[in-house]
N, C-alpha and C. Protein backbone atom coordinates (compact mmCIF):
# COMPACT_ATOMS: atom_id res chain seq x y z
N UNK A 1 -46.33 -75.34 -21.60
CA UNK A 1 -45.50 -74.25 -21.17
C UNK A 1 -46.28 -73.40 -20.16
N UNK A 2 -45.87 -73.07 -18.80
CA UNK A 2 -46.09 -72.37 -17.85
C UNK A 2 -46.25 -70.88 -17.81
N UNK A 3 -47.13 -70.03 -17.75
CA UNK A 3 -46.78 -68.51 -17.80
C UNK A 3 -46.19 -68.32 -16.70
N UNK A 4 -45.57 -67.11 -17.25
CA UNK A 4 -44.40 -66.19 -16.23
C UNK A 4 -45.32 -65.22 -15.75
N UNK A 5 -45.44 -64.66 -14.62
CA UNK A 5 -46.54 -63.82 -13.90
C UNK A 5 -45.11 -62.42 -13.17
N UNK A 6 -45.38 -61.52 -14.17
CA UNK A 6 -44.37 -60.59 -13.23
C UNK A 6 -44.57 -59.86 -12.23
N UNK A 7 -43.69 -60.27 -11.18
CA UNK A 7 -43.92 -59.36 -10.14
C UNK A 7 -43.43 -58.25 -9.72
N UNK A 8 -44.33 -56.99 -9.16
CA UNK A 8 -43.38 -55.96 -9.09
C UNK A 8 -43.40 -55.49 -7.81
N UNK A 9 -42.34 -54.43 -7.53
CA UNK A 9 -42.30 -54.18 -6.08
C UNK A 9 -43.38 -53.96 -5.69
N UNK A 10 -44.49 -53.27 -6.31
CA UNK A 10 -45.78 -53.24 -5.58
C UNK A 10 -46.31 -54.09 -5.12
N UNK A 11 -46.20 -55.28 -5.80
CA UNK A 11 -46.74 -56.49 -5.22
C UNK A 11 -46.14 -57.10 -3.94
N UNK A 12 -44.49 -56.71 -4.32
CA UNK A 12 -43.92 -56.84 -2.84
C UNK A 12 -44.20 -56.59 -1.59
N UNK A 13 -44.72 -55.31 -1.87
CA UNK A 13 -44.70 -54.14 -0.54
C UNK A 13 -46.19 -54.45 -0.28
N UNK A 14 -47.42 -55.04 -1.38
CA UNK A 14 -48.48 -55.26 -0.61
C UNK A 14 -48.17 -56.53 0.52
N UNK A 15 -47.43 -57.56 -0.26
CA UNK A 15 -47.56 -58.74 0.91
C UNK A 15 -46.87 -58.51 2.15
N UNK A 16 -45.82 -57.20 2.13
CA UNK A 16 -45.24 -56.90 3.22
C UNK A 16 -46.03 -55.85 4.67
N UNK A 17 -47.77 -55.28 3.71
CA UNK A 17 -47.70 -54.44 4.40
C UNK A 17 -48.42 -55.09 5.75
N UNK A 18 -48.79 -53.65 6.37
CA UNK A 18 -49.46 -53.74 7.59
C UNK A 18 -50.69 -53.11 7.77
N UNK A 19 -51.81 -53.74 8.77
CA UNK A 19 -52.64 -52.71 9.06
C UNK A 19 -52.53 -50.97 9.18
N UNK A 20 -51.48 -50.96 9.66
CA UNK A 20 -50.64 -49.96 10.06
C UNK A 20 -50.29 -49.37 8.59
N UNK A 21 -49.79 -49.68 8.04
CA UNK A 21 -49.05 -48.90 6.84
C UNK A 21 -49.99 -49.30 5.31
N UNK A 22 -51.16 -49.98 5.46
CA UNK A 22 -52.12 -49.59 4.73
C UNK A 22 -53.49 -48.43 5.07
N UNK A 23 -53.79 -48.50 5.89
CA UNK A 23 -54.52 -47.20 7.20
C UNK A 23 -53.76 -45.91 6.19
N UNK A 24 -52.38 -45.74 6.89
CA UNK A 24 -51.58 -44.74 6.72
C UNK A 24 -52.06 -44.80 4.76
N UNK A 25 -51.75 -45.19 4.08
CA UNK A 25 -51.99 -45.25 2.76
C UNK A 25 -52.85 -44.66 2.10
N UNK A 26 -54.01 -45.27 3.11
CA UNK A 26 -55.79 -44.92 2.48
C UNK A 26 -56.12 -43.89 2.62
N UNK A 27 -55.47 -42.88 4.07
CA UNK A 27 -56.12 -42.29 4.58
C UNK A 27 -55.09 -40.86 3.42
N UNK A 28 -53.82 -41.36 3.17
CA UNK A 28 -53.45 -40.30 2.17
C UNK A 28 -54.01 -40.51 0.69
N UNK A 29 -54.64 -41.89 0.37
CA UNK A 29 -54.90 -41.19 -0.94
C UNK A 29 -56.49 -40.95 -1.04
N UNK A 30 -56.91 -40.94 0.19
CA UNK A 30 -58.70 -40.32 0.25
C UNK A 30 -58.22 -39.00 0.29
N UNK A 31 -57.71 -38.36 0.97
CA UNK A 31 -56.69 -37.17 1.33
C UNK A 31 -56.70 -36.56 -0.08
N UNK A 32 -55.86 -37.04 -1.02
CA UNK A 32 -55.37 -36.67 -2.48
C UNK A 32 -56.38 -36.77 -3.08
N UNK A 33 -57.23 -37.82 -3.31
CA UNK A 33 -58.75 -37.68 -3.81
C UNK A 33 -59.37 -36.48 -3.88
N UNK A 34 -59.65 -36.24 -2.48
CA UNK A 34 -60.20 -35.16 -1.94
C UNK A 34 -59.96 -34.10 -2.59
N UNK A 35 -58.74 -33.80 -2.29
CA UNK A 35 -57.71 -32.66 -2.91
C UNK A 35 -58.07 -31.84 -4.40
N UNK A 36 -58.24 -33.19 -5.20
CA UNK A 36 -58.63 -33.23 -6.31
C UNK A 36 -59.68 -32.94 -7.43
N UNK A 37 -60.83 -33.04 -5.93
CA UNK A 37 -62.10 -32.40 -6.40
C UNK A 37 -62.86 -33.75 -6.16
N UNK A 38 -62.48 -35.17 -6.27
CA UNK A 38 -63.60 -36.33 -6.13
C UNK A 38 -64.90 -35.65 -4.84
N UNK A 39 -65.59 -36.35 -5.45
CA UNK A 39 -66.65 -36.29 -4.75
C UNK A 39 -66.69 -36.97 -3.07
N UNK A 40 -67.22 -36.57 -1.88
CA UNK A 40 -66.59 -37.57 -0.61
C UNK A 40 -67.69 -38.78 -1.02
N UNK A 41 -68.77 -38.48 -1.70
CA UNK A 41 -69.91 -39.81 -1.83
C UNK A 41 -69.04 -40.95 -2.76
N UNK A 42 -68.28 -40.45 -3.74
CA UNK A 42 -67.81 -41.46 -4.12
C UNK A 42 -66.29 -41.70 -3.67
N UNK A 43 -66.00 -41.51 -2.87
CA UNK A 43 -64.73 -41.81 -2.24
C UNK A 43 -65.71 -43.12 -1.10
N UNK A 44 -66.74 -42.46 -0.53
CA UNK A 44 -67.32 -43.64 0.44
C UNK A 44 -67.56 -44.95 -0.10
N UNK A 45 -68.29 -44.43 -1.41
CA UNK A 45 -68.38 -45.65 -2.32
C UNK A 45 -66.91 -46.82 -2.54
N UNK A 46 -65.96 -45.93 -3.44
CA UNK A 46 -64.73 -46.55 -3.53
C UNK A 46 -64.45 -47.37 -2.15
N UNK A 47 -64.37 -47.02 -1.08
CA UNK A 47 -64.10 -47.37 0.05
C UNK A 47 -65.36 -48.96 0.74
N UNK A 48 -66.17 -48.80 0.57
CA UNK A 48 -67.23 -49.47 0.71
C UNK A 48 -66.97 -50.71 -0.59
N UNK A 49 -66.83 -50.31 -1.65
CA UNK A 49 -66.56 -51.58 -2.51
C UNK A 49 -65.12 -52.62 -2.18
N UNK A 50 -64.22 -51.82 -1.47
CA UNK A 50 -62.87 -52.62 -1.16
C UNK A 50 -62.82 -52.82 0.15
N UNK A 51 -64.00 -53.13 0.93
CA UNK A 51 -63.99 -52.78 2.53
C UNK A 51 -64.10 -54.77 2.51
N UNK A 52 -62.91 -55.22 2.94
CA UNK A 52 -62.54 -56.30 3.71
C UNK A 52 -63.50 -56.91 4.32
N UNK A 53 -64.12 -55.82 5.13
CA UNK A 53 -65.10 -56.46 6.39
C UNK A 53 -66.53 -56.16 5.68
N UNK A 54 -67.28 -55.27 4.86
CA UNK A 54 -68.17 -55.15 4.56
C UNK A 54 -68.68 -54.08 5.29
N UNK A 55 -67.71 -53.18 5.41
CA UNK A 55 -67.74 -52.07 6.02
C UNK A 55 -69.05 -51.00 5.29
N UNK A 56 -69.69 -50.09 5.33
CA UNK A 56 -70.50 -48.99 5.12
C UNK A 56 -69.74 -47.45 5.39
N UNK A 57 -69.44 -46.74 4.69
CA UNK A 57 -68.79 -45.55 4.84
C UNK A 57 -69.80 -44.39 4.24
N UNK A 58 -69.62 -43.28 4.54
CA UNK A 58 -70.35 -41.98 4.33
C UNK A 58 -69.37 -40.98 3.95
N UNK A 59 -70.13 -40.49 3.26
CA UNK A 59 -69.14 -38.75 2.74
C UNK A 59 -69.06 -37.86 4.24
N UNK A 60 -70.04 -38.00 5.59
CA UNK A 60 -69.28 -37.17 6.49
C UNK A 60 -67.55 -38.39 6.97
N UNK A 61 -68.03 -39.55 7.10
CA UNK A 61 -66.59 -40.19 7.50
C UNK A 61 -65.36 -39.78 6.33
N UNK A 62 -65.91 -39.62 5.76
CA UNK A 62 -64.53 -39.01 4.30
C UNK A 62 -64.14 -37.91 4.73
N UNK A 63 -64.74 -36.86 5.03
CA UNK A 63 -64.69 -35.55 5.53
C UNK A 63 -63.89 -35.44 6.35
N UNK A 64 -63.98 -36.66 7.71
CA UNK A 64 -63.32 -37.11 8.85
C UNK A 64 -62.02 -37.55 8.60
N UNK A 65 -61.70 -38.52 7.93
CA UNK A 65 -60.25 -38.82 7.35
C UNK A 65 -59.38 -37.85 6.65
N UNK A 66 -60.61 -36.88 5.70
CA UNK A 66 -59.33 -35.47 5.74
C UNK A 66 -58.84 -34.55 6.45
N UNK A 67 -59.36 -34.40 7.40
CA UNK A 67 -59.44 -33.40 8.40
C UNK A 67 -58.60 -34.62 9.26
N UNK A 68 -58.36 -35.53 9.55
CA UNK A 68 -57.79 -36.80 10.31
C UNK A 68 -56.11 -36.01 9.90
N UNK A 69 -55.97 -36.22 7.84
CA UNK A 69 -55.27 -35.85 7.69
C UNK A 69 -54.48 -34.62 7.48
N UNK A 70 -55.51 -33.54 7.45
CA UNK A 70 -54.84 -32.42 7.87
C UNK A 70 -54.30 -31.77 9.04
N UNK A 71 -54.91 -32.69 9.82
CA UNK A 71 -54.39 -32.55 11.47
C UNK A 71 -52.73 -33.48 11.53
N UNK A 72 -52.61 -34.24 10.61
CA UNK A 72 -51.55 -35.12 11.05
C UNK A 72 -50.16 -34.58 10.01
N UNK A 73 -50.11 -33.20 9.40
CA UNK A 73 -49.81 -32.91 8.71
C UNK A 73 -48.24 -32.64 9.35
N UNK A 74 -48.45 -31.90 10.17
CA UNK A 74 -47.50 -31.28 11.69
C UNK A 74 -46.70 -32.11 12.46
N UNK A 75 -47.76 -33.54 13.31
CA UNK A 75 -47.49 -33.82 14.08
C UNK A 75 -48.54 -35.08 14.03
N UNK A 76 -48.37 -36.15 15.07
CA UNK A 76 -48.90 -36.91 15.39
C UNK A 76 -50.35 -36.72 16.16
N UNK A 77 -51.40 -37.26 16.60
CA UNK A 77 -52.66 -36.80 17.34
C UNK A 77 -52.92 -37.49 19.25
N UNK A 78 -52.01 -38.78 18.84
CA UNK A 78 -51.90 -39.06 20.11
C UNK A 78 -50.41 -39.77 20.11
N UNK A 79 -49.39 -39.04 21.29
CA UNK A 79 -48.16 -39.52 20.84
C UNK A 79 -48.36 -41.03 21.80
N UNK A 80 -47.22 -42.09 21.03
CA UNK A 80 -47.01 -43.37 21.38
C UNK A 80 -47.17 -43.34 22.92
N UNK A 81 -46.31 -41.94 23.72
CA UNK A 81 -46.66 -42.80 25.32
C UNK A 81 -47.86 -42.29 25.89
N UNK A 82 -49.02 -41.47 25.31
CA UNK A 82 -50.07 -41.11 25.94
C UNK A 82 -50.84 -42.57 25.67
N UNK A 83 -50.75 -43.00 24.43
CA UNK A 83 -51.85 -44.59 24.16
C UNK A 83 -51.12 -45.36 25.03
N UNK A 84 -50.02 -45.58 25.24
CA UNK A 84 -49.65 -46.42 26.40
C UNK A 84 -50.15 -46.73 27.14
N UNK A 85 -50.43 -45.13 27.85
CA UNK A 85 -51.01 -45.11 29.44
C UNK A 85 -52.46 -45.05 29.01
N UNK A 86 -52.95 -44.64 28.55
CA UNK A 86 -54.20 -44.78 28.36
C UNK A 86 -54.70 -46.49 28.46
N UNK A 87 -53.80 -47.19 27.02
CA UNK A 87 -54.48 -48.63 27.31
C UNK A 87 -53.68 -48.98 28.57
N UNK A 88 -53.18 -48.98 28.94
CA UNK A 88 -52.80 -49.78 30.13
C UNK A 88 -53.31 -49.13 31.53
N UNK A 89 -54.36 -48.34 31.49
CA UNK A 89 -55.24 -47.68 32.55
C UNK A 89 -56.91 -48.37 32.22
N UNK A 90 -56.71 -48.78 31.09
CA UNK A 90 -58.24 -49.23 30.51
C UNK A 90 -58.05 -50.98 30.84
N UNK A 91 -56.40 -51.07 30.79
CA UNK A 91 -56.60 -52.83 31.11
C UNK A 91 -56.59 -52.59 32.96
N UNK A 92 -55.94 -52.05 33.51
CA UNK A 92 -55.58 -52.30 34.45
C UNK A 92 -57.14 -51.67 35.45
N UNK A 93 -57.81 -51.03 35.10
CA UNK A 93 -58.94 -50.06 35.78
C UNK A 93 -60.69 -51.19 35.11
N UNK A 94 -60.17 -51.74 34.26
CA UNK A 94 -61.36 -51.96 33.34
C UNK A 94 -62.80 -51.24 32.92
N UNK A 95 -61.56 -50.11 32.66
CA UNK A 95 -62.83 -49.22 31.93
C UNK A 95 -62.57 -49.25 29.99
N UNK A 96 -63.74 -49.50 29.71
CA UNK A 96 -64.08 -49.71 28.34
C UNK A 96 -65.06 -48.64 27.80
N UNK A 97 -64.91 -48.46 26.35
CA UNK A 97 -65.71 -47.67 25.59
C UNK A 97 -67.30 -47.71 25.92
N UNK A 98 -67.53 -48.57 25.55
CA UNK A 98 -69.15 -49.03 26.18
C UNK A 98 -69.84 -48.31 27.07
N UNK A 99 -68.73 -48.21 28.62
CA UNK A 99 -69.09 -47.41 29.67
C UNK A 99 -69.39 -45.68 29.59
N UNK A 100 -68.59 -45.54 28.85
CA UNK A 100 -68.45 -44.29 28.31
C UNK A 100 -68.94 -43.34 27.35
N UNK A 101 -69.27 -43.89 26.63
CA UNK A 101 -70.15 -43.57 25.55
C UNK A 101 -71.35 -43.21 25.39
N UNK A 102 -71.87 -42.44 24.41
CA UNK A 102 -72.98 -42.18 24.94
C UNK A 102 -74.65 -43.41 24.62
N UNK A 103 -75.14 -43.44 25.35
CA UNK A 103 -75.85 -44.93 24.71
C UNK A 103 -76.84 -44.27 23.77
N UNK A 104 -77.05 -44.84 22.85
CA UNK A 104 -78.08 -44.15 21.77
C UNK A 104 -79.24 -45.21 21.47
């Protein structure tokens, strides 16, 4: 006899999501974390143990994502047609981050 494995919408909505609408996710429940009193060292931690890529995070980048999200509370930070023109001045000009930046 086969087990039955239940699935629930959560499971749904993970296979449905997106870079995009997991970002948006993380960055509200580091946000709520925050809120809460967690510590940002162990929010980096949390973050660092589920990091896909083997990412490294810090309590100032935690700091950064709340303040990310208290800025986005209002309004958006860069609306859809400023990134437009922006990337399509960076494809069309070929100017890249690299150039720009400061070299350290």
């Amino acid at each position: 006899m086969s087990k039955k494995t239940k699935v629930t919408i959560g499971d749904v909505l993970d296979e449905m999501s997106t870079p995009k609408s997991r970002a948006g996710a993380s960055v509200q429940r580091i946000y709520e974390m925050s809120q809460s009193g967690l510590s940002d060292k162990i929010a980096a931690l949390l973050m660092e143990e589920n990091s896909a890529n083997n990412f490294k995070y810090t309590p100032r980048e935690v700091k950064t994502i709340v303040k990310l999200y208290e800025d986005c509370k209002t309004k958006v930070l860069v609306t859809k047609a400023q990134a437009n023109v922006i990337i399509k001045d960076c494809k069309t000009y070929g100017v890249h981050k690299s150039e720009v930046e400061d070299k350290k």
